[in-house]
Protein backbone atom coordinates (compact mmCIF):
# COMPACT_ATOMS: atom_id res chain seq x y z
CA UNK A 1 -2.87 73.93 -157.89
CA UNK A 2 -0.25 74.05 -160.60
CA UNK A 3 -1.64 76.96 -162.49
CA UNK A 4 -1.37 78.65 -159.10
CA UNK A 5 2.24 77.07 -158.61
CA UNK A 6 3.54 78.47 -161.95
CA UNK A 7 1.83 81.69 -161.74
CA UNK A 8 3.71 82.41 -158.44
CA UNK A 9 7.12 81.45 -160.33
CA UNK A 10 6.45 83.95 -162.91
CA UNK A 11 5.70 86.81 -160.26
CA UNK A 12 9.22 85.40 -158.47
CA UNK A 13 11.03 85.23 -162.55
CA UNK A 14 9.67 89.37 -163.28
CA UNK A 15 10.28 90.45 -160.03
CA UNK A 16 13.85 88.58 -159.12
CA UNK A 17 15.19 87.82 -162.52
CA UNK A 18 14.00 90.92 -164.67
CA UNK A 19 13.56 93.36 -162.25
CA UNK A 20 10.24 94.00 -163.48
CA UNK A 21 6.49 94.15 -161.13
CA UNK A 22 4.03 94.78 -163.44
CA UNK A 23 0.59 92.62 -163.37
CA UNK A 24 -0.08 92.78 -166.87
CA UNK A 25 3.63 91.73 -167.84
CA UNK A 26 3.30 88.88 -165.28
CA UNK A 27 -0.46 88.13 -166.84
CA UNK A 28 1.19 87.82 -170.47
CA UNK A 29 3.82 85.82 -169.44
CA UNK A 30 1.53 83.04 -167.57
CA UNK A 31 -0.58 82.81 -170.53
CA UNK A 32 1.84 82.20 -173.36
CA UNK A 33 3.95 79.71 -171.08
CA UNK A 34 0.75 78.35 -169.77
CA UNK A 35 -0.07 77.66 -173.84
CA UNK A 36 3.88 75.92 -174.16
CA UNK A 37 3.87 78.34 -177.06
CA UNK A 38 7.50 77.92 -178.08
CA UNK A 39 8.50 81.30 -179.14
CA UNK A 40 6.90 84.77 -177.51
CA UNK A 41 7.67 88.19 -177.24
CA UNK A 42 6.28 89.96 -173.95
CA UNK A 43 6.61 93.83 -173.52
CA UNK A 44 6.84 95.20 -170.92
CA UNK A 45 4.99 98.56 -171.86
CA UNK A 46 7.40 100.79 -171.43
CA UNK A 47 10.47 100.10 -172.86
CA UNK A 48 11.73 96.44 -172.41
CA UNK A 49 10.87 93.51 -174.34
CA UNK A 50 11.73 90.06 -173.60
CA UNK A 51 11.73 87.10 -176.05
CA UNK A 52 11.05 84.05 -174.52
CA UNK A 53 12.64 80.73 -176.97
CA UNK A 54 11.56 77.05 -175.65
CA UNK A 55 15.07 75.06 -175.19
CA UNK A 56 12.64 72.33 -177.35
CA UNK A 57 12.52 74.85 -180.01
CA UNK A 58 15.80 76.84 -179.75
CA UNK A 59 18.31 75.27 -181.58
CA UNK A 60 16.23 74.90 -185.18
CA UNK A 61 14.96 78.89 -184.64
CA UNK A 62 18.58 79.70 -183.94
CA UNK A 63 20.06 77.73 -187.39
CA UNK A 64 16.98 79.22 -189.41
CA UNK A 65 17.91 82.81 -188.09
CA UNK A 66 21.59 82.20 -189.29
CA UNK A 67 20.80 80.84 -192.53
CA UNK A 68 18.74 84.46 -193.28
CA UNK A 69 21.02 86.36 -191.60
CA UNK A 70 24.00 84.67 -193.70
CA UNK A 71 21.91 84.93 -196.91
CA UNK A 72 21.06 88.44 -196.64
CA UNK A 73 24.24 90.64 -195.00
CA UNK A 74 26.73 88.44 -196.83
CA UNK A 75 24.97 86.80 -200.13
CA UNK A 76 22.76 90.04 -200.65
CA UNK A 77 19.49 87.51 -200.73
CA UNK A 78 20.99 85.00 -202.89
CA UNK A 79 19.28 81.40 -202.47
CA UNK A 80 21.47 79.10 -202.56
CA UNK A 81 18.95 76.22 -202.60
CA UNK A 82 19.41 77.40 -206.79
CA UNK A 83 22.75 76.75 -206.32
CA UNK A 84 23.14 72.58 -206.05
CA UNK A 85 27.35 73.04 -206.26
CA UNK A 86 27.27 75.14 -202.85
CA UNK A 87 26.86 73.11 -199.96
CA UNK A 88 26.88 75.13 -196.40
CA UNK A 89 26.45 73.15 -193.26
CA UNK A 90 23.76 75.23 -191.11
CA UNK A 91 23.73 73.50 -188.25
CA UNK A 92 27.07 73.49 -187.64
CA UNK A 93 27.65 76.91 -188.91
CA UNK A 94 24.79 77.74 -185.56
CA UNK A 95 26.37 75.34 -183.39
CA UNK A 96 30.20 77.36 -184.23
CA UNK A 97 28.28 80.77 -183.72
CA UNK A 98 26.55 78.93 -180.71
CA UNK A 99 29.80 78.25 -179.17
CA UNK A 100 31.58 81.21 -179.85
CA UNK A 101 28.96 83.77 -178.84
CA UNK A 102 25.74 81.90 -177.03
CA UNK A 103 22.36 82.55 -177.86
CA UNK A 104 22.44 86.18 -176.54
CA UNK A 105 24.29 87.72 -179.74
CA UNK A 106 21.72 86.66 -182.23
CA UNK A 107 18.74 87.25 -180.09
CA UNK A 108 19.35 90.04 -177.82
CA UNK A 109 19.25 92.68 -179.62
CA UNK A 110 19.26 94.92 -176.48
CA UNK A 111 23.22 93.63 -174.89
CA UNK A 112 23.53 90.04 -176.28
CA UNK A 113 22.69 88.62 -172.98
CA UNK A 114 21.24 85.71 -172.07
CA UNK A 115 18.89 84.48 -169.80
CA UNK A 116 17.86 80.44 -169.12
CA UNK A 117 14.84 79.65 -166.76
CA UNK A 118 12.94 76.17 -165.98
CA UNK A 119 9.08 76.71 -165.48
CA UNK A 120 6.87 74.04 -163.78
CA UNK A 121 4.43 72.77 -165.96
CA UNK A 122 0.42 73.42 -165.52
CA UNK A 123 -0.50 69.60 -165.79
CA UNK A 124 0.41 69.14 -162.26
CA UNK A 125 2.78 67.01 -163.50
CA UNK A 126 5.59 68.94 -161.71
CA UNK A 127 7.72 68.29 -164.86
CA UNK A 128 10.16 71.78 -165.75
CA UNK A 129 10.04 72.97 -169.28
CA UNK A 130 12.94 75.41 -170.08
CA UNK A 131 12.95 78.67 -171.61
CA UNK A 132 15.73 81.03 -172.98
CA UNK A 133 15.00 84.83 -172.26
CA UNK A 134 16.55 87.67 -174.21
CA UNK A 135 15.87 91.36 -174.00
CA UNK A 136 15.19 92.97 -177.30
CA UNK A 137 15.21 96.67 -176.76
């Protein structure tokens, strides 16, 4: 029954939220959130992609994305790790970003937008397990 129940929320998600009625979008979809895999991307086969980020998993993806992006635009690939004088604060360098801009600049490559959904578990458990959603192209 809860397979069933969170199958029918990602039909309702593609089709209300994204726009998007395709069965073998919707079929991707149920299978990686039916796996709690905590970071997807699910095309949409023609010319959307969505990346899917578990709000469990969000917030360490989003400092470790910062940290490279940091290193290589402005440090042209330097490791600092070399460097024990230079102390940077990642997380709150994210969090800063975080609060300035959201999620939806980093990860939406598309129009930095942002997109937070609660999916009911497949345990039957009834328990909702969040995801952030950003288009990439």
């Amino acid at each position: 029954m809860s397979k069933i129940q969170l199958y029918r929320e990602v039909i309702e998600f593609s089709n209300d939220v994204l726009d998007i009625d395709c069965k073998d979008f919707q079929q991707e979809l149920f299978d990686r959130l039916a796996n709690y895999d905590d970071d997807f991307e699910v095309d949409h086969g023609r010319s959307e992609s969505y990346r899917f980020i578990s709000d469990t998993a969000i917030e360490d993806i989003h400092i470790l994305y910062v940290k490279d992006m940091v290193t290589d635009c402005y440090l042209n690939g330097t490791d600092l790790d070399k460097y024990s004088w230079i102390v940077i604060d990642w997380e709150e360098t994210a969090e800063n970003l975080r609060r300035y801009d959201g999620y939806g600049h980093q990860f939406s490559h598309y129009d930095g937008s942002e997109e937070e959904y609660d999916f009911t578990d497949v345990e039957g458990s009834g328990v909702k397990f969040g995801y952030w959603i950003f288009r990439t192209n």
